[in-house]
C-alpha atoms as a PDB file:
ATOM      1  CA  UNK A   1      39.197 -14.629 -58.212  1.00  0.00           C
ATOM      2  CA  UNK A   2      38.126 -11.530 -59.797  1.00  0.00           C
ATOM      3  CA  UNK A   3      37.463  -9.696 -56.468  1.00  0.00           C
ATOM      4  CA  UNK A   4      40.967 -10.740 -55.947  1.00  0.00           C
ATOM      5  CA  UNK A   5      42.725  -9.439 -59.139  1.00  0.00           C
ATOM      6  CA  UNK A   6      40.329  -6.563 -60.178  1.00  0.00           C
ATOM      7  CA  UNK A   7      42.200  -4.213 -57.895  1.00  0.00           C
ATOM      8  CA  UNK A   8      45.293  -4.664 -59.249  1.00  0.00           C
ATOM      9  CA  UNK A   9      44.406  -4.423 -63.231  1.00  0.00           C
ATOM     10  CA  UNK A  10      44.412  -0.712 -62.681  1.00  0.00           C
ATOM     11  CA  UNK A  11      47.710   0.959 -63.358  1.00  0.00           C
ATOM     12  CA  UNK A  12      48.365   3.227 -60.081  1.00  0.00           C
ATOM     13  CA  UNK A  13      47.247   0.498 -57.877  1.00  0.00           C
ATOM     14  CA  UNK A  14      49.992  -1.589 -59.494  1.00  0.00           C
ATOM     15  CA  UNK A  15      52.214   0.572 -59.282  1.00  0.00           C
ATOM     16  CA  UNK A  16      50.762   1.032 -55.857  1.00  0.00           C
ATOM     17  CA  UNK A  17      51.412  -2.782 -55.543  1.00  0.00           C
ATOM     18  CA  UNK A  18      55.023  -2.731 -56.601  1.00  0.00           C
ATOM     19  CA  UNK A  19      56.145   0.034 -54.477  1.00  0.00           C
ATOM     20  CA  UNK A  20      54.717  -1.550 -51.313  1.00  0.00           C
ATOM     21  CA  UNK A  21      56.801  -4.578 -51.787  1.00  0.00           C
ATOM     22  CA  UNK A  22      59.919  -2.579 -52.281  1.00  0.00           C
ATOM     23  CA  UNK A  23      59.243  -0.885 -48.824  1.00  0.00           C
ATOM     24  CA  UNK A  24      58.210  -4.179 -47.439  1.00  0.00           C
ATOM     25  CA  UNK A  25      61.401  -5.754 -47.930  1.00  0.00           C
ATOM     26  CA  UNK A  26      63.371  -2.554 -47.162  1.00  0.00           C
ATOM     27  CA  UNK A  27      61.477  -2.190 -44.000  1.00  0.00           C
ATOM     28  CA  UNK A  28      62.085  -5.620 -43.259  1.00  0.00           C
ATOM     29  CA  UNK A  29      66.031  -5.310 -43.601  1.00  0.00           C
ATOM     30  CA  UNK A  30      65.993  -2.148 -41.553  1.00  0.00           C
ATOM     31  CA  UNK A  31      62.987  -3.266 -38.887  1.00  0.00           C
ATOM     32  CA  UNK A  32      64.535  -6.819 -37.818  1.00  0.00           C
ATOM     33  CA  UNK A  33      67.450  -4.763 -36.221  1.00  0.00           C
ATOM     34  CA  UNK A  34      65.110  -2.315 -34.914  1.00  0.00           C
ATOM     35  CA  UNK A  35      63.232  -5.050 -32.944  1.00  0.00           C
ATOM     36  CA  UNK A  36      66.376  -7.126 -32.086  1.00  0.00           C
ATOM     37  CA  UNK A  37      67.880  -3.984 -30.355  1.00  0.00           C
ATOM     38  CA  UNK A  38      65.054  -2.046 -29.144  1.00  0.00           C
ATOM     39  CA  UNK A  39      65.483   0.441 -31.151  1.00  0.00           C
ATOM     40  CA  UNK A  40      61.505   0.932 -31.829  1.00  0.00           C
ATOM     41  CA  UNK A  41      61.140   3.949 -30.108  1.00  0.00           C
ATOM     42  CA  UNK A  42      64.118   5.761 -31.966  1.00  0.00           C
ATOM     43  CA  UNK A  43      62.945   4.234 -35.655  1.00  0.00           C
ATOM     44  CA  UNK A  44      59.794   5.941 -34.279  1.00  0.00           C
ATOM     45  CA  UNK A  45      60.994   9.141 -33.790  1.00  0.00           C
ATOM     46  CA  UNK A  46      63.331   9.501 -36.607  1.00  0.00           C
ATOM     47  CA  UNK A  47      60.399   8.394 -39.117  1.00  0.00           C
ATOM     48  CA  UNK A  48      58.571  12.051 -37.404  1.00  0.00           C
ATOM     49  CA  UNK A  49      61.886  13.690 -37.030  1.00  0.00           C
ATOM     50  CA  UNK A  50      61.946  14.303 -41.355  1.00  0.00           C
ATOM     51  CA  UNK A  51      58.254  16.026 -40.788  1.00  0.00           C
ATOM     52  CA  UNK A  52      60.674  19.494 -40.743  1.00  0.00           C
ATOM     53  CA  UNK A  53      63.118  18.529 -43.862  1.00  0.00           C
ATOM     54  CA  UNK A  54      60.151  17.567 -45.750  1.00  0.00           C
ATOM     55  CA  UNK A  55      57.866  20.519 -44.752  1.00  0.00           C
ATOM     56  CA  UNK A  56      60.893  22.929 -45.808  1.00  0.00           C
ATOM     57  CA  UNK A  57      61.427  21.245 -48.929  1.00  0.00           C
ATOM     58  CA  UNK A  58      57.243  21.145 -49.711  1.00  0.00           C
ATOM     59  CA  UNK A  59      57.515  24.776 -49.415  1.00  0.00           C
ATOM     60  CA  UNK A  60      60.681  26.018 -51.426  1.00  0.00           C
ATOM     61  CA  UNK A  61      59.763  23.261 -53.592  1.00  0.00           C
ATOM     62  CA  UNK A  62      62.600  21.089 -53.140  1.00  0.00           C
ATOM     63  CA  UNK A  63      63.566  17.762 -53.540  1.00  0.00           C
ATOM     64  CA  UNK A  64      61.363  16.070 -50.744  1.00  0.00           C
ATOM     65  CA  UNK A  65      63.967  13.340 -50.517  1.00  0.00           C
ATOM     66  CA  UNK A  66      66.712  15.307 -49.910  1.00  0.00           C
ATOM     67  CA  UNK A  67      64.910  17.332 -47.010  1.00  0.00           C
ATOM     68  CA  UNK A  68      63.871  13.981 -45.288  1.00  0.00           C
ATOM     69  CA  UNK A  69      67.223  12.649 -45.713  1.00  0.00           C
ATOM     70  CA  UNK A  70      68.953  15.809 -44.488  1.00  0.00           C
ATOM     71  CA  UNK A  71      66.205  16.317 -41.874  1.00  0.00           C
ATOM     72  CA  UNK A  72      66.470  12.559 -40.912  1.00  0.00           C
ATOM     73  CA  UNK A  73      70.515  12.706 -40.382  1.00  0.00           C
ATOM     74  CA  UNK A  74      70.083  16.132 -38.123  1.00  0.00           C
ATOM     75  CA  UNK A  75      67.576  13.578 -35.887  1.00  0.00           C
ATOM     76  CA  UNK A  76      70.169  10.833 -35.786  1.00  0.00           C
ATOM     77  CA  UNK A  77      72.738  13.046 -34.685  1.00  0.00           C
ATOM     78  CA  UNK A  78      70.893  14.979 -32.229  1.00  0.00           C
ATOM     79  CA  UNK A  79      69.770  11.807 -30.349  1.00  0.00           C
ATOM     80  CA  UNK A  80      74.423  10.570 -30.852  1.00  0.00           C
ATOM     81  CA  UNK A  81      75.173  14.209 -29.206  1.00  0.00           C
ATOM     82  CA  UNK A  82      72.118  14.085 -26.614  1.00  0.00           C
ATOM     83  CA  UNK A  83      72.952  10.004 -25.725  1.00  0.00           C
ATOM     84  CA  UNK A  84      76.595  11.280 -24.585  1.00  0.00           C
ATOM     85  CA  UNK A  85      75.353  12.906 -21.503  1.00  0.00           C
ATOM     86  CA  UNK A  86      75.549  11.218 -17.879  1.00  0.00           C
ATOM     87  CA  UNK A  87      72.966  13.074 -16.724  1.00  0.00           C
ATOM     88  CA  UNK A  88      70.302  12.022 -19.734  1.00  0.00           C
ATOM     89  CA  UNK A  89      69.071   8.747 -20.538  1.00  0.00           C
ATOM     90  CA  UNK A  90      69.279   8.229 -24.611  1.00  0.00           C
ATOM     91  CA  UNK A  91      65.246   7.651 -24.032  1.00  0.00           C
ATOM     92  CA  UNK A  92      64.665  11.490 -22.862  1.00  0.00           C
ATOM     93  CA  UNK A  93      66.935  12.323 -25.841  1.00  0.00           C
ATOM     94  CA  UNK A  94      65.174  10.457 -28.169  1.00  0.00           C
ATOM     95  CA  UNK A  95      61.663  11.979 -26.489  1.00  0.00           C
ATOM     96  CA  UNK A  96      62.757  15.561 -26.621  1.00  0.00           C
ATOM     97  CA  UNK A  97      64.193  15.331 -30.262  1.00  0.00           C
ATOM     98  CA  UNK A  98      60.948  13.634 -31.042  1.00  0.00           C
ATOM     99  CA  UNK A  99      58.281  16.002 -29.997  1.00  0.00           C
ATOM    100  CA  UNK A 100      60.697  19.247 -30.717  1.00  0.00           C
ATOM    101  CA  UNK A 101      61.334  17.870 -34.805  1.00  0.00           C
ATOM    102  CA  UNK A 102      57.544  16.675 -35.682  1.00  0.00           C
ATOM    103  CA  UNK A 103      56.527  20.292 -33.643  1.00  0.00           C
ATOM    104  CA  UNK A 104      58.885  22.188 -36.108  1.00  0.00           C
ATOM    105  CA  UNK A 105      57.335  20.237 -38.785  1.00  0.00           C
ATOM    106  CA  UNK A 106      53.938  21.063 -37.824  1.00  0.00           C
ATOM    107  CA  UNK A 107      54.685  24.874 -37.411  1.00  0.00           C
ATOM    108  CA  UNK A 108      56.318  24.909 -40.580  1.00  0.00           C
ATOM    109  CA  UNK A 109      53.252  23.049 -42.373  1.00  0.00           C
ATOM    110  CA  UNK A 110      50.618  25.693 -41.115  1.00  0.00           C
ATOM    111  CA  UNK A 111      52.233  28.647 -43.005  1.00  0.00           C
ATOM    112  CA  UNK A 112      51.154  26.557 -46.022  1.00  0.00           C
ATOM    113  CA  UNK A 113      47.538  27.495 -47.734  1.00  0.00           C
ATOM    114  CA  UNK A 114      46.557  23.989 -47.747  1.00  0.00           C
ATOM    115  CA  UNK A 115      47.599  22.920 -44.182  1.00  0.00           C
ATOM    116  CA  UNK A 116      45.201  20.466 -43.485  1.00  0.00           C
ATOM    117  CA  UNK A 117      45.549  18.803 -46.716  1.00  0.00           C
ATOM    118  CA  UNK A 118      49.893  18.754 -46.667  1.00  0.00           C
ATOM    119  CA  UNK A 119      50.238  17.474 -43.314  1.00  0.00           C
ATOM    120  CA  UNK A 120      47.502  14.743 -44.154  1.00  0.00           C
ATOM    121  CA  UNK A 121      50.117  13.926 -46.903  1.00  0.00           C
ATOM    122  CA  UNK A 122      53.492  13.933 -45.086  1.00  0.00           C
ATOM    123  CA  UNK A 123      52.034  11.890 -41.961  1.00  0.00           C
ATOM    124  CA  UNK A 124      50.128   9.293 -44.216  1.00  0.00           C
ATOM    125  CA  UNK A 125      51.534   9.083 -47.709  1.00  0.00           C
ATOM    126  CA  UNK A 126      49.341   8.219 -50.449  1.00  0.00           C
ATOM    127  CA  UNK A 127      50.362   4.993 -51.580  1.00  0.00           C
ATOM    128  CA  UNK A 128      48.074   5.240 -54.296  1.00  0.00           C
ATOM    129  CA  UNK A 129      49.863   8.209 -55.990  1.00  0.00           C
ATOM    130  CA  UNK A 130      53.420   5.703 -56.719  1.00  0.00           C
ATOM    131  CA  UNK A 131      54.981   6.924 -59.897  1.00  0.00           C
ATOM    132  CA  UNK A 132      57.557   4.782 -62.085  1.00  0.00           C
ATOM    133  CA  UNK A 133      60.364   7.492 -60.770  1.00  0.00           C
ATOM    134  CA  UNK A 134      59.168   6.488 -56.987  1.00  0.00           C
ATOM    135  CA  UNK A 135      59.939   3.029 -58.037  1.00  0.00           C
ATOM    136  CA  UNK A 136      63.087   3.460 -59.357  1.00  0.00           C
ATOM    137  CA  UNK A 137      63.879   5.227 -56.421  1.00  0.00           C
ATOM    138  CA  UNK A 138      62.898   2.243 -54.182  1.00  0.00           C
ATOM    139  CA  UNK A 139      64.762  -0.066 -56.439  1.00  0.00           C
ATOM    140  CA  UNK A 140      68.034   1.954 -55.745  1.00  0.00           C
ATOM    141  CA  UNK A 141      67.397   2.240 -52.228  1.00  0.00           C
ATOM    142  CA  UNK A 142      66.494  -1.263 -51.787  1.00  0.00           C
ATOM    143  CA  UNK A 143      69.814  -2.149 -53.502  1.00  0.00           C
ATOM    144  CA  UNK A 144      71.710  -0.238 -51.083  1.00  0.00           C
ATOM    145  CA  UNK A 145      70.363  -1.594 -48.397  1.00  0.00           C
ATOM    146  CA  UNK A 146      70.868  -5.172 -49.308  1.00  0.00           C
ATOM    147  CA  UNK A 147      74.262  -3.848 -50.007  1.00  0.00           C
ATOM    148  CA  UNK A 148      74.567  -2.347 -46.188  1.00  0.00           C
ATOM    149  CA  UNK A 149      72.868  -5.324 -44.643  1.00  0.00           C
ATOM    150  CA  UNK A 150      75.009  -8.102 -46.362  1.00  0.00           C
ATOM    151  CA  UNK A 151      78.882  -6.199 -45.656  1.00  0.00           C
ATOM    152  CA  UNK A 152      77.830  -5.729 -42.212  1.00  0.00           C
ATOM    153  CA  UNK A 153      76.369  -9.066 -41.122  1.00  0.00           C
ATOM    154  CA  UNK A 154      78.592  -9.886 -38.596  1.00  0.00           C
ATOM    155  CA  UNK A 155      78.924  -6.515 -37.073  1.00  0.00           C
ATOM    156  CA  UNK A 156      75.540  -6.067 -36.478  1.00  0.00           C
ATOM    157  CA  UNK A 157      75.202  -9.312 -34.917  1.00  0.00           C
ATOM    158  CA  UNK A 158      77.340  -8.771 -32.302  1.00  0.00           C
ATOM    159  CA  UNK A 159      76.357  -5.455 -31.760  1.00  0.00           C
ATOM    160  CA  UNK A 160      72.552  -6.736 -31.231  1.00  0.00           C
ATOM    161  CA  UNK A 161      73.853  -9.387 -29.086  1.00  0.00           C
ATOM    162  CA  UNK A 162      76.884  -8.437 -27.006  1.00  0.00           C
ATOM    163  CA  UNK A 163      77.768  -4.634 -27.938  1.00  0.00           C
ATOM    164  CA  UNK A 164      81.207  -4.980 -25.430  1.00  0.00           C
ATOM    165  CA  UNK A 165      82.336  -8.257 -27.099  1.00  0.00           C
ATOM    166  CA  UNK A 166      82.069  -6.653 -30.332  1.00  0.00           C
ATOM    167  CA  UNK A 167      84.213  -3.880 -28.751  1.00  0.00           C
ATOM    168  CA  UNK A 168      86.728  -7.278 -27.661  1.00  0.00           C
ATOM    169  CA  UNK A 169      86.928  -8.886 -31.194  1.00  0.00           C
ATOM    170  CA  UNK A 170      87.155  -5.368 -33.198  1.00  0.00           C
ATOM    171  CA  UNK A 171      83.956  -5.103 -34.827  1.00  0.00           C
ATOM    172  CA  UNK A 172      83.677  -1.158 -33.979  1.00  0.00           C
ATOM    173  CA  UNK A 173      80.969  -1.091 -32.492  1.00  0.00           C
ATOM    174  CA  UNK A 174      80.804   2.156 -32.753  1.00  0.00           C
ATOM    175  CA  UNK A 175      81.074   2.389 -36.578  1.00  0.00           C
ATOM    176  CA  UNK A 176      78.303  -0.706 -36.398  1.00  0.00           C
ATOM    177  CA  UNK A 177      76.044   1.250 -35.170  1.00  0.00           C
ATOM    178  CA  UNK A 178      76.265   4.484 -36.996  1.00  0.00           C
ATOM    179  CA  UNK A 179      75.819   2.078 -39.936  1.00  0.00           C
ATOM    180  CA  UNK A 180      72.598   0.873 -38.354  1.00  0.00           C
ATOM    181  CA  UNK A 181      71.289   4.262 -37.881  1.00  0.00           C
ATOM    182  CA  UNK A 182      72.448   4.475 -41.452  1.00  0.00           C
ATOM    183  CA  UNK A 183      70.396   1.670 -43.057  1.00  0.00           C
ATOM    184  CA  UNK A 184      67.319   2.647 -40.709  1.00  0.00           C
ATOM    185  CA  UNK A 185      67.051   6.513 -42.373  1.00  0.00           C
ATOM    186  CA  UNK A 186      67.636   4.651 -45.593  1.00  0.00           C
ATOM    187  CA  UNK A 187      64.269   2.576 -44.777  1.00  0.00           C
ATOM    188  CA  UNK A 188      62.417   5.723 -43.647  1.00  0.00           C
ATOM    189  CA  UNK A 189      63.730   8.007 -46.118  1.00  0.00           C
ATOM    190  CA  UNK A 190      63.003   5.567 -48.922  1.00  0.00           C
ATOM    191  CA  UNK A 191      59.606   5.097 -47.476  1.00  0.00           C
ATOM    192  CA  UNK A 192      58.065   7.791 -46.396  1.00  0.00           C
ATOM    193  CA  UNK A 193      56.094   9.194 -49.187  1.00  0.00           C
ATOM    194  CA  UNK A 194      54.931   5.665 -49.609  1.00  0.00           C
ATOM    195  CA  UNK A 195      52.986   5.226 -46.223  1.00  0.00           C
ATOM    196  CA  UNK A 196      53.648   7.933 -44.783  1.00  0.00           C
ATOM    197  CA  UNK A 197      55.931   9.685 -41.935  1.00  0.00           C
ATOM    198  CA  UNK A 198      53.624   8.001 -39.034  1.00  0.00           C
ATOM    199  CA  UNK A 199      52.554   4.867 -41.246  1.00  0.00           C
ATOM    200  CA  UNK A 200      56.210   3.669 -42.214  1.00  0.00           C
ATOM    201  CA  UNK A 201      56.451   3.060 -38.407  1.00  0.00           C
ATOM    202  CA  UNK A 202      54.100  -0.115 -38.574  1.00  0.00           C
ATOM    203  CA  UNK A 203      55.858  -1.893 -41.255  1.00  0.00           C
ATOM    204  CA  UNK A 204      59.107  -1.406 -39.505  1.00  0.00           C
ATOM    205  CA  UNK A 205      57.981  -2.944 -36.242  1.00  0.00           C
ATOM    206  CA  UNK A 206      55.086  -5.243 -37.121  1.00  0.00           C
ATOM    207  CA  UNK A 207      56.625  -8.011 -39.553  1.00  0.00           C
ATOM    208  CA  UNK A 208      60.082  -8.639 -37.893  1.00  0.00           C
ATOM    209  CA  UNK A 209      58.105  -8.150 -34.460  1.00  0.00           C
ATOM    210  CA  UNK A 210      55.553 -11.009 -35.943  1.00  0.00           C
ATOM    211  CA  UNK A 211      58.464 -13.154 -37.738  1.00  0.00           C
ATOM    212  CA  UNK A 212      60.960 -13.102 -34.620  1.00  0.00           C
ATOM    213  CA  UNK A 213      58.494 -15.305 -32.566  1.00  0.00           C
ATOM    214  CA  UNK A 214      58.937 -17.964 -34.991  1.00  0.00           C
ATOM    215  CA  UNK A 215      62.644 -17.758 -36.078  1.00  0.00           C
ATOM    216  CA  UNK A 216      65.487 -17.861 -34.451  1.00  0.00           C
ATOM    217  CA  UNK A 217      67.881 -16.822 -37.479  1.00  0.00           C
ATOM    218  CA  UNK A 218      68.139 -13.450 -38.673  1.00  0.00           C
ATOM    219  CA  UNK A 219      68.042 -14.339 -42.031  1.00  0.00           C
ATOM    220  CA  UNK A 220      64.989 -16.249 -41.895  1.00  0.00           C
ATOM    221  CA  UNK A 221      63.328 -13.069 -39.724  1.00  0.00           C
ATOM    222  CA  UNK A 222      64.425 -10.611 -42.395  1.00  0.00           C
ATOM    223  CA  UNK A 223      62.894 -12.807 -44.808  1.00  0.00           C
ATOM    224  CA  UNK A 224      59.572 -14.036 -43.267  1.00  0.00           C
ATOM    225  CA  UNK A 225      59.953 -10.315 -42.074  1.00  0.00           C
ATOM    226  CA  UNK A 226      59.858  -8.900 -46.146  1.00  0.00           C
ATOM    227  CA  UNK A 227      56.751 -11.874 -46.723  1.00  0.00           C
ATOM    228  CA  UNK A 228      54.516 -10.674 -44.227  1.00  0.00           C
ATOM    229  CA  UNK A 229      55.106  -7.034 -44.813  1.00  0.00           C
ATOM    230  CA  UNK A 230      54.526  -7.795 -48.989  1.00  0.00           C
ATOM    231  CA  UNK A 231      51.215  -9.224 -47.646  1.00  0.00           C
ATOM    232  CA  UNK A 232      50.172  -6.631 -45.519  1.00  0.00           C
ATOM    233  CA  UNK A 233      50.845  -4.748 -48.825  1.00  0.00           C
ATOM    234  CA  UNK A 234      48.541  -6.455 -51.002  1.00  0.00           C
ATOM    235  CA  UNK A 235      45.705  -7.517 -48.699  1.00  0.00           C
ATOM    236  CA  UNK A 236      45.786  -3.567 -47.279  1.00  0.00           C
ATOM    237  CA  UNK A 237      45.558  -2.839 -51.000  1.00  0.00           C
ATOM    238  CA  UNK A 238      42.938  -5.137 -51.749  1.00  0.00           C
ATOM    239  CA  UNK A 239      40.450  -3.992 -48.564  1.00  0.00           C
ATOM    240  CA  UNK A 240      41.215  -0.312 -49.473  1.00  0.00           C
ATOM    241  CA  UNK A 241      40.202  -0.795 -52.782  1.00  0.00           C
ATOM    242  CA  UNK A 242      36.561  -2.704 -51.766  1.00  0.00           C
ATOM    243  CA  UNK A 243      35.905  -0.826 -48.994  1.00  0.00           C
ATOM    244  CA  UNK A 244      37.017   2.491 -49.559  1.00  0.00           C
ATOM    245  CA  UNK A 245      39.197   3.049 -46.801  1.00  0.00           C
ATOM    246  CA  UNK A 246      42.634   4.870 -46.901  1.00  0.00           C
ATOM    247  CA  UNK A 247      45.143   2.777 -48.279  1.00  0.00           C
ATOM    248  CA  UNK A 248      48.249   3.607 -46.495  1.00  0.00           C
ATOM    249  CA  UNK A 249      46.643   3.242 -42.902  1.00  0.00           C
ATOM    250  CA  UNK A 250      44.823   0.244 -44.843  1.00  0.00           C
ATOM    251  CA  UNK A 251      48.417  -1.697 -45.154  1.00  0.00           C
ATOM    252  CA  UNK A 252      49.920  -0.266 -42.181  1.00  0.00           C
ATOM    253  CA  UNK A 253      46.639  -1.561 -39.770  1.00  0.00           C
ATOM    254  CA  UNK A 254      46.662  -5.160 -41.896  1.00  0.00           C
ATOM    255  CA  UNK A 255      50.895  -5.354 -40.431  1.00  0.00           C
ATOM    256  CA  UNK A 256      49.836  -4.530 -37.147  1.00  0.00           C
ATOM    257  CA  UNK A 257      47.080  -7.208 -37.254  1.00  0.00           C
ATOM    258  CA  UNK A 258      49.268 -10.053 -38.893  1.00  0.00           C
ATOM    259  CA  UNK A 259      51.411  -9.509 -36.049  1.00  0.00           C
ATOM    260  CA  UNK A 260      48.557 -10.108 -33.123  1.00  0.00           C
ATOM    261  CA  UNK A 261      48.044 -13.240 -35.288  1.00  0.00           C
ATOM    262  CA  UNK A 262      51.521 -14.119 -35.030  1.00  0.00           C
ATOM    263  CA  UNK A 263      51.679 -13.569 -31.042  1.00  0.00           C
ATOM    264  CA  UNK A 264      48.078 -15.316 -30.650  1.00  0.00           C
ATOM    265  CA  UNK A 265      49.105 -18.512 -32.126  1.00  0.00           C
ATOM    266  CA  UNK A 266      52.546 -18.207 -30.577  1.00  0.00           C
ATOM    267  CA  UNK A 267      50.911 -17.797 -27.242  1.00  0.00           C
ATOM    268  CA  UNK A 268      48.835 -21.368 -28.441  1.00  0.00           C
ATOM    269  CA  UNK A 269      52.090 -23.259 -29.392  1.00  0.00           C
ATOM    270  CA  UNK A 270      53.838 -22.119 -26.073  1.00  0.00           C
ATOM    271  CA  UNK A 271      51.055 -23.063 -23.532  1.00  0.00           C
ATOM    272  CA  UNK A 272      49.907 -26.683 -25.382  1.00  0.00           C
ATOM    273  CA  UNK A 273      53.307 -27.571 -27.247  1.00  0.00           C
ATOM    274  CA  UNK A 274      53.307 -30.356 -30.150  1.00  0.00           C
ATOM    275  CA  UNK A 275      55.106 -33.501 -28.459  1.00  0.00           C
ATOM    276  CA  UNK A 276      58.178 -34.906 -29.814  1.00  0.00           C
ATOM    277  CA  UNK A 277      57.800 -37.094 -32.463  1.00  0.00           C
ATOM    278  CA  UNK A 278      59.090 -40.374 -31.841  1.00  0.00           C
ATOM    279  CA  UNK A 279      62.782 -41.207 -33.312  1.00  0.00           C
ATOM    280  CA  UNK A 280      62.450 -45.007 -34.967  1.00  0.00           C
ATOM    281  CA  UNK A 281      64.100 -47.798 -33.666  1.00  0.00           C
ATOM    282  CA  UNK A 282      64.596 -46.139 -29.960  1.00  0.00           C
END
């Protein structure tokens, strides 16, 4: 038990604790419409699209926050404007936007002294460094996405599920999804000097990803969704802390492996199924 709790009696690694299961659970609202609507490679674009805002902000120093969030909004607009075209697929959109923004960021990084060290920082967070400010933070942004994901419910269902019928009933589907885009900068925003610009990508994908092959409800995904990802959280923390490894890419790695899990012994209950249990008195 002690090689269990002895991590987390030291006061950043709490704190360290704490702020992983805020973005868990944020990641978890924002991720389960991510994987419902295929939207992974855009949540993994926009989480290197802030690389610029953030870079800019590092080296005027500015609020870090508000140049992801500013840098993050630019991305989701530029892939809106690019996605109008006939002659572009949103993909090649999404691709260009993607390698021009985190190139930007990197150019921008390299006029710093410390380049190496800074763009260490922006792509992988330290976890480890989680003030009480960085929680608060969390706390507001996880409010406002519970907020987001509870008001549009029903929007966002139909736009995962039948974007055209949603168009039919009057759900503004078009509204829907700017909201979408909305609550998925939120996540990344929120998250980012957490795990990381590159790091936040795994707990956006890998717990809704390793949930949805068991559910069938959104609520339970988002839920079993925010439980794995708050495990992935403490059991990255945990190996980190024993075996020196770096603890963002620690958590972000343990997400990515409870999903495999999740697909393994899916693949198991799919090829030799439990049989029905017998119904008394038939």
């Amino acid at each position: 038990m002690e090689w269990l709790t002895e991590p987390f009696e030291v006061g950043f690694v709490a704190r360290a604790l704490w702020g992983g299961l805020l973005v868990a659970v944020i990641c978890a609202l924002a991720g389960t419409w991510v994987v419902l609507r295929g939207m992974a490679f855009m949540s993994d674009a926009m989480a290197h699209g802030v690389l610029p805002g953030v870079a800019i902000a590092s080296l005027f120093g500015g609020s870090l926050l508000l140049g992801a969030a500013l840098s993050a909004v630019a991305m989701a607009l530029g892939v809106t404007a690019l996605s109008r075209s006939r002659r572009l697929s949103q993909d090649t959109g999404i691709g260009l936007l993607f390698v021009g923004m985190l190139a930007a960021g990197v150019i921008i990084v390299s006029h710093s002294q410390s380049f190496a060290v800074d763009l260490t920082g922006f792509l992988f967070g330290d976890v480890l460094a989680v003030r009480l400010g960085d929680l608060a933070v969390l706390a507001g942004a996880l409010a406002v996405a519970l907020l987001l994901t509870v008001a549009c419910h029903r929007s966002f269902v139909a736009l995962a599920f039948d974007r055209w019928k949603a168009a039919t009933l009057g759900m503004r589907p078009v509204l829907a999804q700017g909201l979408m885009t909305a609550l998925l900068t939120l996540a990344i925003v929120a998250s980012f000097h957490v795990v990381g610009t590159l790091l936040v990508f795994g707990l956006l994908i890998a717990p809704p990803a390793a949930m949805a092959l068991w559910a069938d409800r959104i609520p339970a995904i988002m839920i079993g969704a925010a439980l794995i990802g708050a495990a992935a959280t403490a059991g990255g923390l945990l190996l980190s802390w024993h075996f020196g490894t770096a603890a963002g890419a620690t958590i972000a790695a343990f997400a990515v492996a409870c999903f495999f899990v999740s697909a393994a012994a899916a693949a198991v209950r799919d090829r030799f199924p439990f049989p029905a249990t017998p119904v008394k008195g038939h």
